[in-house]
PDB file of N, CA and C in Angstrom:
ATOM      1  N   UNK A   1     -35.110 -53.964  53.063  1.00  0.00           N
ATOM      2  CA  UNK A   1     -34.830 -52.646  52.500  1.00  0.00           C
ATOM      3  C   UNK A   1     -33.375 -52.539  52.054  1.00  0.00           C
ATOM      4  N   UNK A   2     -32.409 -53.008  53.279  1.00  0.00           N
ATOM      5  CA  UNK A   2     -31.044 -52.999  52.567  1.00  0.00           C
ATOM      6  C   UNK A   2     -30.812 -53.825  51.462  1.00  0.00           C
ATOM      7  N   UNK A   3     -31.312 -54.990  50.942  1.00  0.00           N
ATOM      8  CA  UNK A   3     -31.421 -55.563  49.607  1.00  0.00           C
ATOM      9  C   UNK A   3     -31.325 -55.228  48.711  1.00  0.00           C
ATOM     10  N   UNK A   4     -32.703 -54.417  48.934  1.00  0.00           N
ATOM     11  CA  UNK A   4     -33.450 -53.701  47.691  1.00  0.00           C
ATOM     12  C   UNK A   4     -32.191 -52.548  47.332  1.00  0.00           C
ATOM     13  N   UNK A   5     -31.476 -52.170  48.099  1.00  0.00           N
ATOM     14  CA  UNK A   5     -30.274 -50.902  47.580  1.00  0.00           C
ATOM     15  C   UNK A   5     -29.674 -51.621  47.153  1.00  0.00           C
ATOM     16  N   UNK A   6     -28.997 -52.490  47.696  1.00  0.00           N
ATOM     17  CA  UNK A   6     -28.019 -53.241  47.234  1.00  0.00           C
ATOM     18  C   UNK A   6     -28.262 -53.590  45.802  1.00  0.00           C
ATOM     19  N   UNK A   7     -29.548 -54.477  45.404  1.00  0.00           N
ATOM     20  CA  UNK A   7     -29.596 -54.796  43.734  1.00  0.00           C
ATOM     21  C   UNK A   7     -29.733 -53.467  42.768  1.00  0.00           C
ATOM     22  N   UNK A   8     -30.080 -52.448  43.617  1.00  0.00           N
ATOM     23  CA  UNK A   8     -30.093 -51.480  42.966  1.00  0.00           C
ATOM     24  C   UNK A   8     -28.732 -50.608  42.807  1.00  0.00           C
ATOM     25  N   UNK A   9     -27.823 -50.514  43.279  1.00  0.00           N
ATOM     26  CA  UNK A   9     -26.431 -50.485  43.217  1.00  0.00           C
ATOM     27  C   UNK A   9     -26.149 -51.658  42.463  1.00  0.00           C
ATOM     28  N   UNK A  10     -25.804 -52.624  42.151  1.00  0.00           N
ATOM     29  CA  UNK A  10     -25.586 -53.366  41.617  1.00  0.00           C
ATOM     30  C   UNK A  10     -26.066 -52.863  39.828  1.00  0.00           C
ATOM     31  N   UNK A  11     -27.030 -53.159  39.750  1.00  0.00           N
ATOM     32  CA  UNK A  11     -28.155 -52.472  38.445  1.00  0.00           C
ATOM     33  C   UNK A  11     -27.169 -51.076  38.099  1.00  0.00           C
ATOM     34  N   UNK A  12     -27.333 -50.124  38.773  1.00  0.00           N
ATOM     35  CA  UNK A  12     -26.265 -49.101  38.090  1.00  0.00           C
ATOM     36  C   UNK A  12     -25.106 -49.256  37.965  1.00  0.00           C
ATOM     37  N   UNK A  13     -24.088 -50.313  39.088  1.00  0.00           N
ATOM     38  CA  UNK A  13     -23.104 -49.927  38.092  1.00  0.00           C
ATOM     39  C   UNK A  13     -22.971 -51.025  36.598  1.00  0.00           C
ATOM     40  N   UNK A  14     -23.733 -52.041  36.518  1.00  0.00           N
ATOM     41  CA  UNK A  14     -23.353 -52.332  35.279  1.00  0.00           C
ATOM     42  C   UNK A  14     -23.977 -51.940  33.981  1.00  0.00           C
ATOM     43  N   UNK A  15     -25.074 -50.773  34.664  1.00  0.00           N
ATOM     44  CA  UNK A  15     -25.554 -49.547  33.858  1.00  0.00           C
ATOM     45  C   UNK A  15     -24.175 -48.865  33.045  1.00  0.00           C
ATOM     46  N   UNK A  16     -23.622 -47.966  34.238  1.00  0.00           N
ATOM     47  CA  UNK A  16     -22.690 -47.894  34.256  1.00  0.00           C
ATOM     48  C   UNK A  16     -21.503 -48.321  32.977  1.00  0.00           C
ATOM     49  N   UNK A  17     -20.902 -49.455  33.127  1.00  0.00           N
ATOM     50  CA  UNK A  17     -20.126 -50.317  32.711  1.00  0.00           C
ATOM     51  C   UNK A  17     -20.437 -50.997  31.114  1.00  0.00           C
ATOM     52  N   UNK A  18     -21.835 -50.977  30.900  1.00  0.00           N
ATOM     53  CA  UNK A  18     -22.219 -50.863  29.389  1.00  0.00           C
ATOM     54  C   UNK A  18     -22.495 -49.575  28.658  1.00  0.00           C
ATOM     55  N   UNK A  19     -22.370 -48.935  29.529  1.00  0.00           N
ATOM     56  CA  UNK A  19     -22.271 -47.347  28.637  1.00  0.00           C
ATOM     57  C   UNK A  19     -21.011 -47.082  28.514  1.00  0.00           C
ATOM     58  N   UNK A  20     -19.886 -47.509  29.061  1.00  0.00           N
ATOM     59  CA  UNK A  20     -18.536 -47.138  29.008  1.00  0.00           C
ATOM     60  C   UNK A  20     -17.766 -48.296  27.619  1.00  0.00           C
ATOM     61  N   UNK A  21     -18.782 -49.076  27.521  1.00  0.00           N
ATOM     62  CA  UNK A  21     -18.299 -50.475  26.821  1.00  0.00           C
ATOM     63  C   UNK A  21     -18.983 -49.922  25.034  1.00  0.00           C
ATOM     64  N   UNK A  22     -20.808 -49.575  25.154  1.00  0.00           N
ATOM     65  CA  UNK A  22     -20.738 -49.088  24.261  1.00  0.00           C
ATOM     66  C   UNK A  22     -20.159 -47.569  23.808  1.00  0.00           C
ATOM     67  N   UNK A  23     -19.579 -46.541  24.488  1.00  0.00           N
ATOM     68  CA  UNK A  23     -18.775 -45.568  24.032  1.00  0.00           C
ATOM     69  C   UNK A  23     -17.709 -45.805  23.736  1.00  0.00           C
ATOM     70  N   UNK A  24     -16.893 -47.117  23.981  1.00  0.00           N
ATOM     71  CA  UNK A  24     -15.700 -47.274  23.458  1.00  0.00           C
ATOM     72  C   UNK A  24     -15.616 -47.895  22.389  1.00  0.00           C
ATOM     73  N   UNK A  25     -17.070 -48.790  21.718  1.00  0.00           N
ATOM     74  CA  UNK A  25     -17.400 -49.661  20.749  1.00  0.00           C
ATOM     75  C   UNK A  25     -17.755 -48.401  19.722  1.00  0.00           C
ATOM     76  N   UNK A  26     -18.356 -47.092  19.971  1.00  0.00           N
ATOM     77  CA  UNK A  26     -18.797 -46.250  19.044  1.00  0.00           C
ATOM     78  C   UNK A  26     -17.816 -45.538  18.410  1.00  0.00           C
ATOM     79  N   UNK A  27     -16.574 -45.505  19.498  1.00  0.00           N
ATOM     80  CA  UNK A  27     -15.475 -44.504  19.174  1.00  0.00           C
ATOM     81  C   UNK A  27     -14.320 -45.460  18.369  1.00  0.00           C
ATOM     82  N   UNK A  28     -14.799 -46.940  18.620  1.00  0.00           N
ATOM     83  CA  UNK A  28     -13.454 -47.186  17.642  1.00  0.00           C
ATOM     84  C   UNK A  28     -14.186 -47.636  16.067  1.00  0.00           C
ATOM     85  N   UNK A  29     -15.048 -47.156  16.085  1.00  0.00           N
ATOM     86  CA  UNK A  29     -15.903 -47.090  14.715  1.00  0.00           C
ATOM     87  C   UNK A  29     -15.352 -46.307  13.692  1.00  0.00           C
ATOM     88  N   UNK A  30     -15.318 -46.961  12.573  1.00  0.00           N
ATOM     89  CA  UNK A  30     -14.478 -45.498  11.423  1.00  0.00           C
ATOM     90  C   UNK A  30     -15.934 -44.742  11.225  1.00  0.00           C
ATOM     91  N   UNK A  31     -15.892 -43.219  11.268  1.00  0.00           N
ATOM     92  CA  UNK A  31     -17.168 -42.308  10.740  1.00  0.00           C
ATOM     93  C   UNK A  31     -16.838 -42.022   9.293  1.00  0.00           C
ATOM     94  N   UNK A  32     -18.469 -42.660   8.806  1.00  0.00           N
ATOM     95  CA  UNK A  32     -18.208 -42.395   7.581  1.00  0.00           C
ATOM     96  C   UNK A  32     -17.732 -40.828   7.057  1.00  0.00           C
ATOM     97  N   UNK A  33     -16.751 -40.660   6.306  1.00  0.00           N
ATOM     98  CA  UNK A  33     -16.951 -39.183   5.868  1.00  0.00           C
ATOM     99  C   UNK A  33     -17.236 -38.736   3.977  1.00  0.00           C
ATOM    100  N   UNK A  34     -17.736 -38.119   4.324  1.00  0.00           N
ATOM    101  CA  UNK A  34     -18.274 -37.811   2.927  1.00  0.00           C
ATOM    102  C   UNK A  34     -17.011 -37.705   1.947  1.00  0.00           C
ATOM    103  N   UNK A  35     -17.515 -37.752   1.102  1.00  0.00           N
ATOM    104  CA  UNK A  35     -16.261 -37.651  -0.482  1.00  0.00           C
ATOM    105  C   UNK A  35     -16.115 -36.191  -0.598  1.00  0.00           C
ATOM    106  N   UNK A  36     -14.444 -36.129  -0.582  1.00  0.00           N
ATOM    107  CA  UNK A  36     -14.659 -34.617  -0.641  1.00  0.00           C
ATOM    108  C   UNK A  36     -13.642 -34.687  -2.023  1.00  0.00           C
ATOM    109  N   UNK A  37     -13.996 -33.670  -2.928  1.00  0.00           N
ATOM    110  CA  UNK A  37     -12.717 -33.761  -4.419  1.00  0.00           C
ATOM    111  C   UNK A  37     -11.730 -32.200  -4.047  1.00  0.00           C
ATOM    112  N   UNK A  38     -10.979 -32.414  -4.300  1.00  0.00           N
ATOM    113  CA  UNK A  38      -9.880 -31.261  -4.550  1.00  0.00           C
ATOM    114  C   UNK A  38      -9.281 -31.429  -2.541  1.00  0.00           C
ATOM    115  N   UNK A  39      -9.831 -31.745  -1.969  1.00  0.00           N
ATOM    116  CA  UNK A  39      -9.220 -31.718  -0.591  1.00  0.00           C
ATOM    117  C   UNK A  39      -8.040 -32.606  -0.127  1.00  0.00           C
ATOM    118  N   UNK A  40      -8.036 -33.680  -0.989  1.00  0.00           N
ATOM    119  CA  UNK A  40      -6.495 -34.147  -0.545  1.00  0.00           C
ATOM    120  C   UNK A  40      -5.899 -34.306  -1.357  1.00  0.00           C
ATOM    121  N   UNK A  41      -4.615 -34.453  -0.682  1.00  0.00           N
ATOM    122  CA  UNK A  41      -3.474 -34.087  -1.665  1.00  0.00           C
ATOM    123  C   UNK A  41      -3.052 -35.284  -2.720  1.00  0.00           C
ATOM    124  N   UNK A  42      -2.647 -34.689  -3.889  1.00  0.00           N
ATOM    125  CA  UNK A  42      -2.121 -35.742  -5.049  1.00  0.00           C
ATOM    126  C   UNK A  42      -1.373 -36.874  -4.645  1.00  0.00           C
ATOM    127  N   UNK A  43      -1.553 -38.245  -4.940  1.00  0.00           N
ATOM    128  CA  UNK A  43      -0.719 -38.872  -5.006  1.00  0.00           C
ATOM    129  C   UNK A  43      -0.988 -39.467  -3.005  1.00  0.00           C
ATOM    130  N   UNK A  44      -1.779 -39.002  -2.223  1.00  0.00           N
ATOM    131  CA  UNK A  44      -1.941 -40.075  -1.294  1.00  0.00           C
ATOM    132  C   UNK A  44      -3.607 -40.527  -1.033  1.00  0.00           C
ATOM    133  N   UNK A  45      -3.465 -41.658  -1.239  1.00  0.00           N
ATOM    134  CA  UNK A  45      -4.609 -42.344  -1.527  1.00  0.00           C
ATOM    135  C   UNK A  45      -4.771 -42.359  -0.041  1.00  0.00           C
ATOM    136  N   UNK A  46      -6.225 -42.348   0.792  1.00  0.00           N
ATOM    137  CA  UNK A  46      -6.847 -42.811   1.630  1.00  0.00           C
ATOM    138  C   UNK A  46      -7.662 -44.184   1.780  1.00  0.00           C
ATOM    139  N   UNK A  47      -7.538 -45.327   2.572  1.00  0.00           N
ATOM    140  CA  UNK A  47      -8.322 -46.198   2.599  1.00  0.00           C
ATOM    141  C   UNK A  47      -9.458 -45.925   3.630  1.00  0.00           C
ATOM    142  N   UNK A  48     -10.336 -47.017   3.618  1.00  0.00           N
ATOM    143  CA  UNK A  48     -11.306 -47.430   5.202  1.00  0.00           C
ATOM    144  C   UNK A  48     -11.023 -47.176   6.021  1.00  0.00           C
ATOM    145  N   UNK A  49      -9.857 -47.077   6.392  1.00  0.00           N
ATOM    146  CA  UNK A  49      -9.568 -46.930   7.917  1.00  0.00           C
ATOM    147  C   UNK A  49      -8.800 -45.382   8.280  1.00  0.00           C
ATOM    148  N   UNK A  50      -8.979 -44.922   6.938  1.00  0.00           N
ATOM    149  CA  UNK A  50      -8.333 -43.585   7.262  1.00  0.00           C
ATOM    150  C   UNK A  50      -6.985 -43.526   7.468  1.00  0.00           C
ATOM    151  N   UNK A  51      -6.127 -44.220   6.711  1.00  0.00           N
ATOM    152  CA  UNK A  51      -4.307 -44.817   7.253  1.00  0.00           C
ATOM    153  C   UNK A  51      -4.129 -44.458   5.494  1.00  0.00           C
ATOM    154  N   UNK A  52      -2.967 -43.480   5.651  1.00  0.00           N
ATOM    155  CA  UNK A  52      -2.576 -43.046   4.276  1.00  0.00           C
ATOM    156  C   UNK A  52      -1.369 -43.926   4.175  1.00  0.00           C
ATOM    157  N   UNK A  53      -1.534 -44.420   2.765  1.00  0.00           N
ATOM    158  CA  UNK A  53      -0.359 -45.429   1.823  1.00  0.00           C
ATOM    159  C   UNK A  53      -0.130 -44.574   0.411  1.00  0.00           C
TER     160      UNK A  53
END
């Protein structure tokens, strides 16, 4: 019986530990954003990554 907790503790936390792995994989994702016209300003171009040049 104590086993059986044990793999089962085990099982959640690397439950756990891939949900923290894919939320940090989702968040360093660029979100696409839609094309917007007249909203930014003249003369600074936006790339992919959202970093104005």
């Amino acid at each position: 019986m104590l086993n059986l907790n044990f793999q089962r503790g085990i099982l959640y936390q690397i439950d756990k530990c891939l949900l923290q792995i894919s939320r940090v994989f989702l968040r360093s994702q660029p979100t696409p954003a839609p094309p917007r016209r007249g909203s930014q300003e003249s003369g600074v171009r936006m790339n992919s990554l959202n970093t104005s040049f």
